[in-house]
Protein backbone atom coordinates (compact mmCIF):
# COMPACT_ATOMS: atom_id res chain seq x y z
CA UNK A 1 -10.07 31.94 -4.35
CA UNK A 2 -6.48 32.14 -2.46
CA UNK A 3 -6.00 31.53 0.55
CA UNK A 4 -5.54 34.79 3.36
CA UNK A 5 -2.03 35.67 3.56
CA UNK A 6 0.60 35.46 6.28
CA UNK A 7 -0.40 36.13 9.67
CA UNK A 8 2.87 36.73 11.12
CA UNK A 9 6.36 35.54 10.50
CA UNK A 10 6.60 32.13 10.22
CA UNK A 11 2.86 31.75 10.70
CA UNK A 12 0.05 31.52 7.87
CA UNK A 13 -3.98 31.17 7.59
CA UNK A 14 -5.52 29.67 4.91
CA UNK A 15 -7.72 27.59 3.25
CA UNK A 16 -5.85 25.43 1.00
CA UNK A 17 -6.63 22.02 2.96
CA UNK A 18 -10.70 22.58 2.34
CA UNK A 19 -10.06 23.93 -1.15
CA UNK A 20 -8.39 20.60 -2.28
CA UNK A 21 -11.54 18.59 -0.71
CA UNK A 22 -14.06 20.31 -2.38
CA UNK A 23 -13.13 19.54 -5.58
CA UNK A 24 -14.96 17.66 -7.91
CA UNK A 25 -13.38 14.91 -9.46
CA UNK A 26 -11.72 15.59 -12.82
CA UNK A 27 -8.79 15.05 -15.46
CA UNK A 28 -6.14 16.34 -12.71
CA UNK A 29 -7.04 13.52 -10.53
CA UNK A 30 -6.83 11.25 -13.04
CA UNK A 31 -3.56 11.95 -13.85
CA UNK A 32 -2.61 12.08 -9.65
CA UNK A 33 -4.20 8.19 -10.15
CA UNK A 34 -1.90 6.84 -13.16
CA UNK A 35 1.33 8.57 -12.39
CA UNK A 36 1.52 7.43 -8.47
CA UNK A 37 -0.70 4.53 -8.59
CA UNK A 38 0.10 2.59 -11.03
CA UNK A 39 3.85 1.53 -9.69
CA UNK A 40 1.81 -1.23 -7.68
CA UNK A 41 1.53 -3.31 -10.19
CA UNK A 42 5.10 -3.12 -10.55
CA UNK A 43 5.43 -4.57 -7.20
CA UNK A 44 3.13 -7.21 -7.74
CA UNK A 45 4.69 -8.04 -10.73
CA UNK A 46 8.05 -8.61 -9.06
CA UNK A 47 7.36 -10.30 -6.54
CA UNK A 48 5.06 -13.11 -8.46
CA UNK A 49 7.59 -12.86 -11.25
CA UNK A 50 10.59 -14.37 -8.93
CA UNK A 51 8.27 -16.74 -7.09
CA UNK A 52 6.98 -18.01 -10.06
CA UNK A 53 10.58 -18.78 -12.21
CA UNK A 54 12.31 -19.91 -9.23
CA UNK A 55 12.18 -23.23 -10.95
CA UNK A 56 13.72 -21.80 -14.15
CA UNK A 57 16.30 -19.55 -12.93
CA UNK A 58 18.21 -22.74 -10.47
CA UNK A 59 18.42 -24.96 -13.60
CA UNK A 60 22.07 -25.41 -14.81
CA UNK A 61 21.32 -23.46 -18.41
CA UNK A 62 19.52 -20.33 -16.79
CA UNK A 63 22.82 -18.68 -16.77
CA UNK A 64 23.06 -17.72 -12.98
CA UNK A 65 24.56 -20.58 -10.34
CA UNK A 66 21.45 -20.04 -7.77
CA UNK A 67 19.11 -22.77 -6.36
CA UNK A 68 15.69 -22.62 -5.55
CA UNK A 69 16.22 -22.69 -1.99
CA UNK A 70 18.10 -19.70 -2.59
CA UNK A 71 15.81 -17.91 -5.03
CA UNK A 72 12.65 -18.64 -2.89
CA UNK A 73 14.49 -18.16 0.42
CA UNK A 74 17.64 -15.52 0.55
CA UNK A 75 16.68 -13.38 -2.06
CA UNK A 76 12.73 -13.11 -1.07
CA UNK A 77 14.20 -12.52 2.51
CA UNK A 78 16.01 -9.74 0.67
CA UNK A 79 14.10 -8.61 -0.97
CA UNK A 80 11.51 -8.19 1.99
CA UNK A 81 14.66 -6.14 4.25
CA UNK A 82 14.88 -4.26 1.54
CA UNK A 83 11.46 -3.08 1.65
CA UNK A 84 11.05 -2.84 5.33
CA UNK A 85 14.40 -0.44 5.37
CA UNK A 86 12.89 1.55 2.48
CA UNK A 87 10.06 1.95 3.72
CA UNK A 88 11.34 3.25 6.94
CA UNK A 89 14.43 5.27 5.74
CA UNK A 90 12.43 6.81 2.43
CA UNK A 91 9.66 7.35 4.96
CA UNK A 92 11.53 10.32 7.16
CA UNK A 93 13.03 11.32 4.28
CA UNK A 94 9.68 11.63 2.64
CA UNK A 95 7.71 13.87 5.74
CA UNK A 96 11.16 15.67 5.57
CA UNK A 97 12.04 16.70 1.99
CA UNK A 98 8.66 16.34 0.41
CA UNK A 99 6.47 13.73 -1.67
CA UNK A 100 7.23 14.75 -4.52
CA UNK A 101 11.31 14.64 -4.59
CA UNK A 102 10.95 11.45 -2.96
CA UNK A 103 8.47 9.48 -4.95
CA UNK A 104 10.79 10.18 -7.81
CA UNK A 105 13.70 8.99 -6.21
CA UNK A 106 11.92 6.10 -5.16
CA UNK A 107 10.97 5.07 -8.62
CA UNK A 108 14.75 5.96 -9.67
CA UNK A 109 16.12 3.29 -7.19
CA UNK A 110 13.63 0.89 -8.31
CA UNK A 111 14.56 1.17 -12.34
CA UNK A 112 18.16 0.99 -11.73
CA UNK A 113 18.01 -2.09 -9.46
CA UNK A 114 15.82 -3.97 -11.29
CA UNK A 115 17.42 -3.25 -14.31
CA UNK A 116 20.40 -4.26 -12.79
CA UNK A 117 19.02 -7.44 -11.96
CA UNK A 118 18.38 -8.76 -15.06
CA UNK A 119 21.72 -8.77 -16.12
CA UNK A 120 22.74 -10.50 -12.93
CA UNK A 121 26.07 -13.46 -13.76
CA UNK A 122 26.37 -14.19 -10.18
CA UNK A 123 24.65 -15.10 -7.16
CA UNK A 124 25.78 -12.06 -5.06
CA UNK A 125 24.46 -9.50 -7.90
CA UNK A 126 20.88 -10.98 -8.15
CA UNK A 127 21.09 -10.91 -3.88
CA UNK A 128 22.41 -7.09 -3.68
CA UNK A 129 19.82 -6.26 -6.35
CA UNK A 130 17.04 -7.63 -5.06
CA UNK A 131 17.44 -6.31 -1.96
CA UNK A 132 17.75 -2.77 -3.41
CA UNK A 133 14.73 -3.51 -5.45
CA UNK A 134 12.85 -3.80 -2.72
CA UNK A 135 14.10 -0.52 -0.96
CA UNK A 136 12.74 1.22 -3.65
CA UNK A 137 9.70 -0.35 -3.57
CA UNK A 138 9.17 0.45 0.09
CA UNK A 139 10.13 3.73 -0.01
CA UNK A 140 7.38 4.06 -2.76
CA UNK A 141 4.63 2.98 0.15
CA UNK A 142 5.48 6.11 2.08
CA UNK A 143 5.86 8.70 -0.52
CA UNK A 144 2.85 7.46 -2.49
CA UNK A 145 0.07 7.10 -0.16
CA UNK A 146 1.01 9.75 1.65
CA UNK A 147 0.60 12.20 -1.56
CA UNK A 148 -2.31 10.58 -2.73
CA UNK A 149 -4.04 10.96 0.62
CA UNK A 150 -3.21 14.64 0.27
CA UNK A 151 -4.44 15.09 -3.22
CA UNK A 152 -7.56 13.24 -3.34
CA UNK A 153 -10.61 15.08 -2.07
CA UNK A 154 -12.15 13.40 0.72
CA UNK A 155 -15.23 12.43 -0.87
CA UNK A 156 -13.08 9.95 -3.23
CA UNK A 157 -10.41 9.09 -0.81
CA UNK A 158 -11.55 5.93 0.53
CA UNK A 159 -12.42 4.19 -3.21
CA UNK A 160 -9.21 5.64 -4.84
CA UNK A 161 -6.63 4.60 -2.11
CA UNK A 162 -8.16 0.78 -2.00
CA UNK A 163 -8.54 0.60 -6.00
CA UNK A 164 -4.54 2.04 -6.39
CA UNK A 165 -3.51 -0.54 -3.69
CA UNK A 166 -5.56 -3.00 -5.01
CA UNK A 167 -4.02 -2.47 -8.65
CA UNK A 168 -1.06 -4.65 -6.80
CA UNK A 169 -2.55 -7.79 -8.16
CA UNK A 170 -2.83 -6.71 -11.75
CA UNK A 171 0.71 -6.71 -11.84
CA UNK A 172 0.56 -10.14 -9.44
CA UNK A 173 -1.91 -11.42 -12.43
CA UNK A 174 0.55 -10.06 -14.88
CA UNK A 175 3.76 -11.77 -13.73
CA UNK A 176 1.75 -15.17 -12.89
CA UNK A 177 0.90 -15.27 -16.93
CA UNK A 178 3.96 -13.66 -18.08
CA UNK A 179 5.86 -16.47 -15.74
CA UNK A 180 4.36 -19.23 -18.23
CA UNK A 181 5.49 -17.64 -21.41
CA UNK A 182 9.12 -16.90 -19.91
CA UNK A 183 9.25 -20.81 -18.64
CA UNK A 184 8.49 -22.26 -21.98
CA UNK A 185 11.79 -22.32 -23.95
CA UNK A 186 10.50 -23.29 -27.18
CA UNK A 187 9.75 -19.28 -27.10
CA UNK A 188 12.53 -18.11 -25.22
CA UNK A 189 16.14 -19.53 -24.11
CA UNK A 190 16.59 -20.80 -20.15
CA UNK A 191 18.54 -18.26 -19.73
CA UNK A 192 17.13 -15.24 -21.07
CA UNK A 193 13.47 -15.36 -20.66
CA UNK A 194 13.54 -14.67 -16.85
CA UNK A 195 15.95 -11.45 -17.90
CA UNK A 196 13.07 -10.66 -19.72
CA UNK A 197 10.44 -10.51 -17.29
CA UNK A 198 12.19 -7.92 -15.26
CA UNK A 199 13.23 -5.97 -18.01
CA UNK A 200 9.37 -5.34 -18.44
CA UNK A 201 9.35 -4.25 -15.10
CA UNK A 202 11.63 -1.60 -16.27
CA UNK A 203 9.91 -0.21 -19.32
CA UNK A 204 6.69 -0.15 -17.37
CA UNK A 205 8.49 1.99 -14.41
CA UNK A 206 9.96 4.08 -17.62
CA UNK A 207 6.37 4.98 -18.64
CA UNK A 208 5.28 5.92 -14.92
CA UNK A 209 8.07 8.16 -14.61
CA UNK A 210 7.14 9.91 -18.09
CA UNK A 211 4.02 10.04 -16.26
CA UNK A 212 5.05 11.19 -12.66
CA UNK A 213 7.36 14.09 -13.51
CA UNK A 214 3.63 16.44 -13.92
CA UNK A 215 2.23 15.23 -10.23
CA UNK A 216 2.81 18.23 -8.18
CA UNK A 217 3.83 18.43 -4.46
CA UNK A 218 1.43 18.14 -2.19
CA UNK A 219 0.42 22.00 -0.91
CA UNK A 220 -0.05 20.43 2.23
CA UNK A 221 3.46 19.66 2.65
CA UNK A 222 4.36 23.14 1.07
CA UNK A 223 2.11 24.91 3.96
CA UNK A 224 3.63 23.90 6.72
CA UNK A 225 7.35 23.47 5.15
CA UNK A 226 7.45 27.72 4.76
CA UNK A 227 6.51 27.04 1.17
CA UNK A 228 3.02 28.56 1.37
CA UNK A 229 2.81 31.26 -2.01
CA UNK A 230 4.40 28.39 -3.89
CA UNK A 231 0.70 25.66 -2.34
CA UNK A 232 -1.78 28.96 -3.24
CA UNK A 233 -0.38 29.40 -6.60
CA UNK A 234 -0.49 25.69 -7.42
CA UNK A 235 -4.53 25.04 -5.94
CA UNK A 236 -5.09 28.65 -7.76
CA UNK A 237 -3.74 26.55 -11.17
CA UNK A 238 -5.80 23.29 -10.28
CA UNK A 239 -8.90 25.08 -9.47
CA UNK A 240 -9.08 27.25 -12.82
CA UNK A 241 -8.62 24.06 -14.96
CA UNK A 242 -11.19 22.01 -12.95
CA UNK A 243 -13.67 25.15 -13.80
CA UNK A 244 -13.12 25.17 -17.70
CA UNK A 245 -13.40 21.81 -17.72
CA UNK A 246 -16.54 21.51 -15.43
CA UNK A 247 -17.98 25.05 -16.62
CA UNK A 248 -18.59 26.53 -13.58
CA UNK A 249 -17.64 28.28 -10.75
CA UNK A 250 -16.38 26.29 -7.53
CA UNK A 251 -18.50 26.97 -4.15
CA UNK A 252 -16.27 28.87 -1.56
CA UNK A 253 -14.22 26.60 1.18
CA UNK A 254 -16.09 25.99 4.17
CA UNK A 255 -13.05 26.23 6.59
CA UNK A 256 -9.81 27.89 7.30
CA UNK A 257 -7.21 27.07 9.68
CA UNK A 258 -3.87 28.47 10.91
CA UNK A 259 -0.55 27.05 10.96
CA UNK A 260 2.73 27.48 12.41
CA UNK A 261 5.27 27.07 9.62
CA UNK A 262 8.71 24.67 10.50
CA UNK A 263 10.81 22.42 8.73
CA UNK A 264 11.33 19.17 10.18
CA UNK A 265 10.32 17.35 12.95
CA UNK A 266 12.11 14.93 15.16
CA UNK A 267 11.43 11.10 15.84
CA UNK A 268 11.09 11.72 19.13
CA UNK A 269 7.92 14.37 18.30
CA UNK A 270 6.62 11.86 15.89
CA UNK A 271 6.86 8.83 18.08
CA UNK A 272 5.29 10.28 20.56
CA UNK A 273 2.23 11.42 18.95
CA UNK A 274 1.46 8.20 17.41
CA UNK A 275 2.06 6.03 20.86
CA UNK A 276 1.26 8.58 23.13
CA UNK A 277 -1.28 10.63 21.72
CA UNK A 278 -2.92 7.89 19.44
CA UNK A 279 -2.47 4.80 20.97
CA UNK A 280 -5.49 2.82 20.11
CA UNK A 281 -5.22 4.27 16.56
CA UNK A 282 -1.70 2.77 16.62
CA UNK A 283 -3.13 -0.73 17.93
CA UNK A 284 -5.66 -0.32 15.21
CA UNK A 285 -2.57 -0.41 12.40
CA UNK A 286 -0.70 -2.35 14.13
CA UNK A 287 -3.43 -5.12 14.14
CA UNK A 288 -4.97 -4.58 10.70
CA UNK A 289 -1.56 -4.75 8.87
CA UNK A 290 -0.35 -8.13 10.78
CA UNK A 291 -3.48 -9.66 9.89
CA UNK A 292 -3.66 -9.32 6.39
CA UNK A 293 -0.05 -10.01 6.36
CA UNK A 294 -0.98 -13.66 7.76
CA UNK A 295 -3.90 -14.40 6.00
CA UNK A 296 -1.77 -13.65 2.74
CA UNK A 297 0.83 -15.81 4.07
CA UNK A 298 -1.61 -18.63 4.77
CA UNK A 299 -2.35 -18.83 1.29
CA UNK A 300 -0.42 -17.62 -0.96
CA UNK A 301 3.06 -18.42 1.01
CA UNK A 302 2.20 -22.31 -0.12
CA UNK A 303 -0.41 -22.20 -2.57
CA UNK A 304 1.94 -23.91 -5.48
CA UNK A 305 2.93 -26.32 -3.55
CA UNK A 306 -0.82 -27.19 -1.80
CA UNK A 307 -1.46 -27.50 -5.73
CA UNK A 308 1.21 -29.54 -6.84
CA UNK A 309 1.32 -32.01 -3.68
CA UNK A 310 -2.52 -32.67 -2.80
CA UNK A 311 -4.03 -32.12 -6.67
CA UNK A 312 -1.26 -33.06 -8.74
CA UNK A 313 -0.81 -29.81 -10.37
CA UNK A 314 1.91 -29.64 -12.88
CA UNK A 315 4.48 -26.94 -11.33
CA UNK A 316 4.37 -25.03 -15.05
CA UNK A 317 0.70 -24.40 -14.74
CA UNK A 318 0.92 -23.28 -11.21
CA UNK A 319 0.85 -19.78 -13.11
CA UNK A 320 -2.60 -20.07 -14.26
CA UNK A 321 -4.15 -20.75 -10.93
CA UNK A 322 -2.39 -18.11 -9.20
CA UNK A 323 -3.75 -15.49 -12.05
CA UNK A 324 -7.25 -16.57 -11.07
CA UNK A 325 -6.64 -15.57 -7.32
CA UNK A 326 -5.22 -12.42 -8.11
CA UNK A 327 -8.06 -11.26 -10.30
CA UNK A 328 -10.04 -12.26 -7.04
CA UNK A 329 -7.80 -10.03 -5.58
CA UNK A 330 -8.24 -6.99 -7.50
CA UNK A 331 -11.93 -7.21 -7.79
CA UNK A 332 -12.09 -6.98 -4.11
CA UNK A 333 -11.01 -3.08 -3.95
CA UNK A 334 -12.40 -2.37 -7.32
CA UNK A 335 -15.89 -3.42 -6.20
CA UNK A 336 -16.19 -2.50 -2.89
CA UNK A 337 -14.06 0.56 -2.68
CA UNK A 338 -17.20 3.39 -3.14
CA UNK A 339 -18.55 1.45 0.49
CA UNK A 340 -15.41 2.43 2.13
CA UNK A 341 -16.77 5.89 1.11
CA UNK A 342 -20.36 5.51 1.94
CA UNK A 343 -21.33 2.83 4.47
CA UNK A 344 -18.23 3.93 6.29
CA UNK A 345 -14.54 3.04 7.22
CA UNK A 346 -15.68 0.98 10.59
CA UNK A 347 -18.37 -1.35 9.41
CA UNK A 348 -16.56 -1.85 5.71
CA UNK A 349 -12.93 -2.43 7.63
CA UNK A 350 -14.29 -4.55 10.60
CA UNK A 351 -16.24 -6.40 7.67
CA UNK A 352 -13.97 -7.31 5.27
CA UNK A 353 -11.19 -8.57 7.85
CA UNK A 354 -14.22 -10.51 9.37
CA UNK A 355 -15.65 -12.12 6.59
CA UNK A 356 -12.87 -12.69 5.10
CA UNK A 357 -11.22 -14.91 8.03
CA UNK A 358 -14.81 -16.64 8.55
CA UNK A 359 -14.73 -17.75 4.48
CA UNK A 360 -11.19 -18.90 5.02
CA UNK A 361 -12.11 -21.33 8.13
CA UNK A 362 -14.86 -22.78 5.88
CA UNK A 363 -12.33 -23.19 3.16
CA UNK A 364 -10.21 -25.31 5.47
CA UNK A 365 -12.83 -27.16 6.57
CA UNK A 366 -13.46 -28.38 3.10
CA UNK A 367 -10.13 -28.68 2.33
CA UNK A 368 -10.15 -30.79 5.69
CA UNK A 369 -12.54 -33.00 4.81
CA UNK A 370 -11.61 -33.77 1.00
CA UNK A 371 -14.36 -31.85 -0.66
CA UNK A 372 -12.44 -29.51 -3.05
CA UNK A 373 -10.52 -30.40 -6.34
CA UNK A 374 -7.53 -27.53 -7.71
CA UNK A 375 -10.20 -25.80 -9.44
CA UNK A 376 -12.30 -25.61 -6.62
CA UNK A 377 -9.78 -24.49 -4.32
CA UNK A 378 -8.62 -22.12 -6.08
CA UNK A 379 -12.09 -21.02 -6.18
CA UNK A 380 -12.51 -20.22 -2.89
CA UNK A 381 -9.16 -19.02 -2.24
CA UNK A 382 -10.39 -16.13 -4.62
CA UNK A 383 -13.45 -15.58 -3.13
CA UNK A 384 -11.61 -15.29 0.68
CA UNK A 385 -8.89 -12.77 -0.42
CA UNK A 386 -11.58 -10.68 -2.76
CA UNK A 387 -12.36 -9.53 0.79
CA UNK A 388 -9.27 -9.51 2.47
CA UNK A 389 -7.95 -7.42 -0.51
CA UNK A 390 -10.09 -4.84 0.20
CA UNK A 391 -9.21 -5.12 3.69
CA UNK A 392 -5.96 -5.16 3.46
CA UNK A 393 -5.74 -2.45 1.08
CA UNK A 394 -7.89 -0.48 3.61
CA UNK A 395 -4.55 -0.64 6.27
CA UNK A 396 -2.80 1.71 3.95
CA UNK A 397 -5.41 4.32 3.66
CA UNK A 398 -6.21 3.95 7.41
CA UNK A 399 -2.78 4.52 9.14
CA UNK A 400 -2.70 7.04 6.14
CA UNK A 401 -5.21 9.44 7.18
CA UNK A 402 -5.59 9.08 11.25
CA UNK A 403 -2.73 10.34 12.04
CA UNK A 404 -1.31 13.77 12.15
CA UNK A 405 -0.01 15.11 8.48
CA UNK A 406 3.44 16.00 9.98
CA UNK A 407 3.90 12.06 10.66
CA UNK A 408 2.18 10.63 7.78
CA UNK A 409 4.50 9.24 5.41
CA UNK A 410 6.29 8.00 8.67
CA UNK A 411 3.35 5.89 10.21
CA UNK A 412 2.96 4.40 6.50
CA UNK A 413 6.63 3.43 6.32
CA UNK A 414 6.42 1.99 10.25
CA UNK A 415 3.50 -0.46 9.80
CA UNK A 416 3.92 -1.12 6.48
CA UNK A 417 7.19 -2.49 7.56
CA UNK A 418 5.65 -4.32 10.53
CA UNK A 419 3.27 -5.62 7.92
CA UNK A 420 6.00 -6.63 5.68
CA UNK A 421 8.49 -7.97 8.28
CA UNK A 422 5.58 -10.28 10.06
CA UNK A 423 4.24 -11.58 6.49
CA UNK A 424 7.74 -11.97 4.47
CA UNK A 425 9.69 -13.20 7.69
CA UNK A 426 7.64 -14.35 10.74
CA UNK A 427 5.39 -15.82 8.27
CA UNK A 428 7.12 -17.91 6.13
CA UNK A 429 8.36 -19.32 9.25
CA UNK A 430 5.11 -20.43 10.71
CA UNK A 431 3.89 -21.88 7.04
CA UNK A 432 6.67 -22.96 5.53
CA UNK A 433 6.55 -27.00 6.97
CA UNK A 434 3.11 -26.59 7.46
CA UNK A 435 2.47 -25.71 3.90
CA UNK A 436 4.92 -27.95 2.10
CA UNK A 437 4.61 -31.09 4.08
CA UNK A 438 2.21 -33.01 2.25
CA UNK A 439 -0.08 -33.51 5.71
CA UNK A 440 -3.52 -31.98 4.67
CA UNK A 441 -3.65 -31.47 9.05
CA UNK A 442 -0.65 -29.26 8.85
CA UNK A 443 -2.12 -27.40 5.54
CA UNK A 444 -5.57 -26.83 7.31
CA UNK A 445 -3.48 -25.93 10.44
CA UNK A 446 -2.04 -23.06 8.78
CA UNK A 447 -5.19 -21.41 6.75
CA UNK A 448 -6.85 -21.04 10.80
CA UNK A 449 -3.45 -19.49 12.04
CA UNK A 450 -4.16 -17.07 9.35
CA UNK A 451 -7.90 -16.81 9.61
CA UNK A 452 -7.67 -16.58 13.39
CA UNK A 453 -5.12 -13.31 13.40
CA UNK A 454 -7.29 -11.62 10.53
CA UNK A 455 -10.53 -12.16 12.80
CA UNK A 456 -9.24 -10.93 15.68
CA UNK A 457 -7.96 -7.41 13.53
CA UNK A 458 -11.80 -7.16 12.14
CA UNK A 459 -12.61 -6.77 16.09
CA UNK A 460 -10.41 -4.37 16.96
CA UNK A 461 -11.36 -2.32 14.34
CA UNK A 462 -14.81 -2.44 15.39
CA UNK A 463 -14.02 -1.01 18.27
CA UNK A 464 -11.09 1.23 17.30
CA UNK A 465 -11.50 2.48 13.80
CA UNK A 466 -12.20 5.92 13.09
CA UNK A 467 -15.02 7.16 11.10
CA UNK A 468 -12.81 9.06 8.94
CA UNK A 469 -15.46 8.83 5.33
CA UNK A 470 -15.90 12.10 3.77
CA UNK A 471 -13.58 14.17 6.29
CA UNK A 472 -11.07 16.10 5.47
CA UNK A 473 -7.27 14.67 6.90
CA UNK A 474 -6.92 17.88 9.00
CA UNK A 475 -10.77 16.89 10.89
CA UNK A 476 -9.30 13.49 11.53
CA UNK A 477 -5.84 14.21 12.87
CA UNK A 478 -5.05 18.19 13.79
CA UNK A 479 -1.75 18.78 11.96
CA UNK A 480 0.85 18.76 15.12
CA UNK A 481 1.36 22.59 13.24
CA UNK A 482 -1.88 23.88 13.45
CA UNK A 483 -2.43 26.79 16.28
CA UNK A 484 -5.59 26.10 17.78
CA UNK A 485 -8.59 28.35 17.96
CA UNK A 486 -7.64 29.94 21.16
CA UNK A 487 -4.97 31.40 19.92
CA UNK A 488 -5.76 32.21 16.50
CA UNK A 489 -9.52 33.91 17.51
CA UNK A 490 -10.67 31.85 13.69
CA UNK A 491 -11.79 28.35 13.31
CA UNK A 492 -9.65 25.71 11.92
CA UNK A 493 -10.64 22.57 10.21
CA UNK A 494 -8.94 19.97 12.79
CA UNK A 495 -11.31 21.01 15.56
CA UNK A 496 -13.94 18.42 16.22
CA UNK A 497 -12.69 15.98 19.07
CA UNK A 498 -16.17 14.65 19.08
CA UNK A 499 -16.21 12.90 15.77
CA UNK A 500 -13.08 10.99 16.89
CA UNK A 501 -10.36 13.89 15.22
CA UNK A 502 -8.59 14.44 18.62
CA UNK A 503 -5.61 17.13 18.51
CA UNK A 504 -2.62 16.84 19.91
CA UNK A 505 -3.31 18.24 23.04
CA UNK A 506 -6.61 16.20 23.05
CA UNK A 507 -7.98 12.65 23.90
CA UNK A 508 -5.81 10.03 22.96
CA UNK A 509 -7.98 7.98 20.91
């Protein structure tokens, strides 16, 4: 079942791309899931961890001079550069070197700088290390999602790219209950318990590395990066175990296509197919990932403090609420994934942001008029962002797999750090008075700036988003590689402009 051989030097046909996507599901995916996905929940976990024990770690016996200005502010500002950077600098690196080399480096800089941060004993170290916590973490948005994308088949890729992002909040769930138990020092002194929570971090990213050294490259990265015998041998391995486990023999590939083998690519090539080629796919991320990054800002930016000033909610049992909204969270993808897959990317995108921002209005209009205690808050808090989780998480598998493979990891890396630079800095700066100011006006104020921006992203992905469900990546975007049929006399599997694919050369859609 190998793919046909090389065409001429430097160029190769074969049918590695359809081989992946026909597939059936089995214990090699599984172990594609758990060794890339799972690192999300290591974000998650960080970043609730430190906005949780802020309190803790600027009291005089936590054993680091920092206030909470300082913790909440500079170092979640750092942290946030540190992921945009990442993101962006792992990114290249990642559509240049390969996922695989890079999602282990990733990982690598994320051990070793939050490792380092535990032991911090000044205010600089916990500063530097947070910031190069979060390059690591950003630079694990690129390299992940862009492998998973490329290892999934298509029938699963929807569901399994919103449930991996989604798995973000079990770690935010985590770090919200494992910030109670590290605040209460009749278990743990001031100043080690918070040295504790991030040295879970670490023995969690331990396992996942154990874990991630057996995910392979992705063969589409080896097929166009002159590595082709090396992507045949490995689909030749998956597709014999997938048999003996399943029992039977795997239907032929359907398609073929031809590529012209090279080893990098500029930014110039790259910009310019996203912009110039794509550009209402590249409004389409552009919008979808600032909207979820203000909703998600609206909330969660003041949501302690909403509790604490307008319910009297002691600050220690903040924790508790905030695990309740991030089980919202995570049922969101988990639920509602397989209709990404089924109903369709358009309607299940356009929905989610919609609803989402409508529930959120209502929720400020209660909040408005003095209906809603903590608990009730709370409750519909979770009920808004079980949607907008599965919106959200539907960005990253949407600037994922509409644009061309050769700039994948790239496009991740640039909206996820327009995402992450318009919810960690333009957005704290919009909510920040309006959250903490004790005027329930100001508060409501804030959850429609939010609701309004997510809205507006649910229509422009009705009118924008591609119906990408069930295809494979090369029918969506035409590798910028591939040589098309004219001059290859054989049919490739990028060529069908009229389901919204569009090639290089074609439409810009």
């Amino acid at each position: 079942m190998s793919g046909t051989g090389e065409a001429t030097a430097g160029t190769i046909t074969t049918r590695v791309p359809a081989r992946l996507d026909r597939l059936p599901w089995s214990r090699w995916h599984w172990m594609i899931v758990i060794g890339l996905g799972t690192v999300w929940i290591l974000d998650g976990l960080e970043v609730t961890v430190v906005g949780n024990i802020a309190g803790r770690l600027s009291e005089d016996d936590s054993g680091l001079p920092i206030s909470d200005a300082q913790v909440t502010g500079v170092a979640a500002a750092l942290y946030v550069a540190g992921a945009c950077s990442g993101a962006l600098f792992f990114g290249w690196l990642t559509d240049r070197y390969g996922r695989k080399r890079l999602f282990l480096i990733t990982l690598a800089v994320y051990l070793t700088a939050t490792a380092l941060t535990a032991v911090s004993f000044s205010v600089w170290w916990f500063f530097l290390f947070r910031f190069l916590t979060g390059f690591g973490i950003g630079g694990e948005y690129a390299a992940i999602n862009s492998a998973i994308d490329e290892l999934i088949p298509s029938k699963y890729r929807g569901r399994v790219d919103l449930i991996i992002n989604g798995s973000y909040w079990l770690g935010a769930m985590g770090g919200a209950l494992l910030s109670v138990l590290a605040l209460n020092t009749d278990i743990f002194p001031a100043n080690i318990g918070w040295r504790l929570t991030f040295a879970l971090g670490v023995v969690l990213g331990l396992v996942i590395l154990l874990v991630r050294r057996h995910v392979p490259e992705s063969p589409r990265w080896m097929l166009i990066h002159g590595q082709a015998d090396g992507a045949e041998r490995l689909v030749d391995d998956v597709e014999r175990q997938v048999e003996r486990e399943k029992g039977r023999t795997l239907p032929e590939p359907a398609t073929e296509m031809t590529i012209h083998q090279r080893h990098s690519i500029g930014f110039g090539e790259i910009a310019r197919t996203v912009f110039r080629v794509y550009p209402r796919r590249a409004t389409l991320g552009f919008a979808l990932f600032v909207g979820q990054a203000f909703l998600y800002n609206a909330i969660t930016f003041g949501f302690g403090s909403i509790l604490v000033k307008f319910f009297d909610v002691s600050t220690s049992t903040t924790g508790y609420f905030f695990a309740v909204i991030a089980f919202g969270n995570f049922l969101g993808p988990l639920l509602l994934g397989r209709l990404f897959d089924t109903w369709g990317r358009r309607p299940m995108i356009a929905g989610t942001y919609i609803l989402s921002g409508l529930l959120l209005y209502v929720t400020a209009w209660f909040f408005g008029a003095g209906w809603l205690t903590a608990t009730t808050m709370t409750a519909c808090w979770a009920v808004v962002l079980f949607f907008a989780s599965a919106g959200a998480s539907s960005a990253y598998l949407t600037v994922s797999e509409i644009f061309p493979m050769e700039t994948r990891a790239m496009s991740i890396a640039f909206f996820y750090a327009i995402g992450t630079a318009a919810g960690g800095i333009s957005g704290p700066l919009v909510f920040a008075e309006l959250t903490e100011s004790g005027v329930v006006a100001d508060a409501v104020l804030a959850f429609c700036v939010g609701a309004t921006l997510m809205v507006l992203a649910g229509l422009v992905a009705v009118f924008f988003a591609v119906a990408a469900e069930g295809r494979s990546l090369e029918d969506i975007a035409t590798p910028l590689s591939v040589l098309p049929p004219a001059d290859t006399g054989r049919p490739t599997a990028g060529g069908k402009e009229g389901r919204n694919g569009g090639t290089p050369g074609g439409p810009a859609l």
